[in-house]
Protein backbone atom coordinates (compact mmCIF):
# COMPACT_ATOMS: atom_id res chain seq x y z
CA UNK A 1 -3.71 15.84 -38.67
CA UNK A 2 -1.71 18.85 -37.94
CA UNK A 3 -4.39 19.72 -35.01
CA UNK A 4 -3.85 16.24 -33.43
CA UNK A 5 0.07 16.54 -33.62
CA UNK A 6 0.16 19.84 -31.72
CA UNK A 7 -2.27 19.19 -29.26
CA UNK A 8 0.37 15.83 -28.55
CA UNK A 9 3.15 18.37 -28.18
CA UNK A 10 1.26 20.37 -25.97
CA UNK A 11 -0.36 17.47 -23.69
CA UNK A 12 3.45 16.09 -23.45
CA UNK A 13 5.14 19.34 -22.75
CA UNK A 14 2.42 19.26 -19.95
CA UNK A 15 2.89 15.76 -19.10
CA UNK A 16 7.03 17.20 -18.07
CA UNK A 17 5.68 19.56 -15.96
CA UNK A 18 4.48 17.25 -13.53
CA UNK A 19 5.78 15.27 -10.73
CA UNK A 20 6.35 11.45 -10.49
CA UNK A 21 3.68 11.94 -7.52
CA UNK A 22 1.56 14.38 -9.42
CA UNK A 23 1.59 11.81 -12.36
CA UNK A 24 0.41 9.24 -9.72
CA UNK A 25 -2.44 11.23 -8.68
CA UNK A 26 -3.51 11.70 -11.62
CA UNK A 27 -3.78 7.87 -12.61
CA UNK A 28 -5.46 7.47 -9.23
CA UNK A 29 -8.06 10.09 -10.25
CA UNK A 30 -8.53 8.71 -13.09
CA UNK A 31 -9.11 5.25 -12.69
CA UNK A 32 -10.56 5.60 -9.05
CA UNK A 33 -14.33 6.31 -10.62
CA UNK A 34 -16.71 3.92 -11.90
CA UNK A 35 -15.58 4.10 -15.47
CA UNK A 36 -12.45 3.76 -14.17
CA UNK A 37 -13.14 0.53 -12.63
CA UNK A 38 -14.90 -0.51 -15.38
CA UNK A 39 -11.70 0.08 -17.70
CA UNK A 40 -9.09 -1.68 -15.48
CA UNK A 41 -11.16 -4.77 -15.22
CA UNK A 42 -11.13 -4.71 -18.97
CA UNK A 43 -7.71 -3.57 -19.66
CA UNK A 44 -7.12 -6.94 -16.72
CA UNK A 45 -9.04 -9.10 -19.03
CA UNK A 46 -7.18 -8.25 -22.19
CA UNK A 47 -3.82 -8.12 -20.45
CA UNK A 48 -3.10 -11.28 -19.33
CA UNK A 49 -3.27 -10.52 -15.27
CA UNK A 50 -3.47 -12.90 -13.06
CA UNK A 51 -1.01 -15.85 -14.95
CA UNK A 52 2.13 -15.45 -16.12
CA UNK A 53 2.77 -15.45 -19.68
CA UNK A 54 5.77 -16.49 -19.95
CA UNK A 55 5.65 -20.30 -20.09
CA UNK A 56 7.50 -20.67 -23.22
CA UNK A 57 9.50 -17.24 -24.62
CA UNK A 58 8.03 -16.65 -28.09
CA UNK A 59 7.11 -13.66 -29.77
CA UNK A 60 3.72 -13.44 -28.97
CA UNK A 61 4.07 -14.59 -24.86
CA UNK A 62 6.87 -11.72 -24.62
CA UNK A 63 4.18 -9.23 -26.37
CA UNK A 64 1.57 -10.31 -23.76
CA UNK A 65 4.27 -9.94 -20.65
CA UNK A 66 4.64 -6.79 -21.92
CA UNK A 67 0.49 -5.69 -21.88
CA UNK A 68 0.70 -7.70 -18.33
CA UNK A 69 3.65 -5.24 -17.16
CA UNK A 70 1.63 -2.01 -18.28
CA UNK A 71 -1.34 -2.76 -16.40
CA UNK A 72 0.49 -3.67 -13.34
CA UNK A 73 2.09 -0.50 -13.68
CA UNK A 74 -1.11 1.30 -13.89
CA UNK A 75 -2.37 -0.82 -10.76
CA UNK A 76 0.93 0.02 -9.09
CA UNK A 77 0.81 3.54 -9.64
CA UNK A 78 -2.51 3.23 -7.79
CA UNK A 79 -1.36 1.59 -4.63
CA UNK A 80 1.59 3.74 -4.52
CA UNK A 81 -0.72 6.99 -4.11
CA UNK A 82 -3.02 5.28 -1.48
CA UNK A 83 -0.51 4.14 0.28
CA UNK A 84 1.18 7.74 0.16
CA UNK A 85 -2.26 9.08 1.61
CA UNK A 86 -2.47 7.13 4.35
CA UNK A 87 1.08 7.87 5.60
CA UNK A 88 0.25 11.53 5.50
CA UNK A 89 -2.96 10.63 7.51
CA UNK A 90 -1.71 8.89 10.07
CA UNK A 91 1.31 11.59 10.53
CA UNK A 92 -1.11 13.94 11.28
């Protein structure tokens, strides 16, 4: 248990270290592979993308919003790099 808690220390103080656009990257890299894909489509399944959840506010609709909002952060994060990487291309 101790192991697990200091490697989370050390993976966050790592995590500080990097840029918004490094951060970006990596969530590109990561999820721009076939397991990748593979993950989003389920993580898209089980979070409610694609139709809004909030029809009626209750507990559980907010709760699902919320899984909705992290995968379209995820998705967004995405875009954001590509988009980044094609600006750069075409200003050179």
């Amino acid at each position: 248990m101790l192991e697990h808690l200091q490697k989370q220390e050390n993976i966050q103080t790592k995590l500080e270290e990097y840029t918004p656009e490094q951060i970006d990257q990596l969530y590109l890299r990561v999820f721009n592979t076939d397991d990748g894909e593979l993950i989003l489509k389920d993580l898209a399944n089980r979070c409610f993308v694609g139709s809004s959840t909030l029809q009626g506010v209750t507990e559980i609709n907010s709760r699902n919003e919320g899984r909705r909002e992290v995968y379209m952060s995820i998705v967004s994060r995405m875009r954001n790099t590509v988009s980044k990487k094609r600006e750069d291309t075409d200003e050179s």
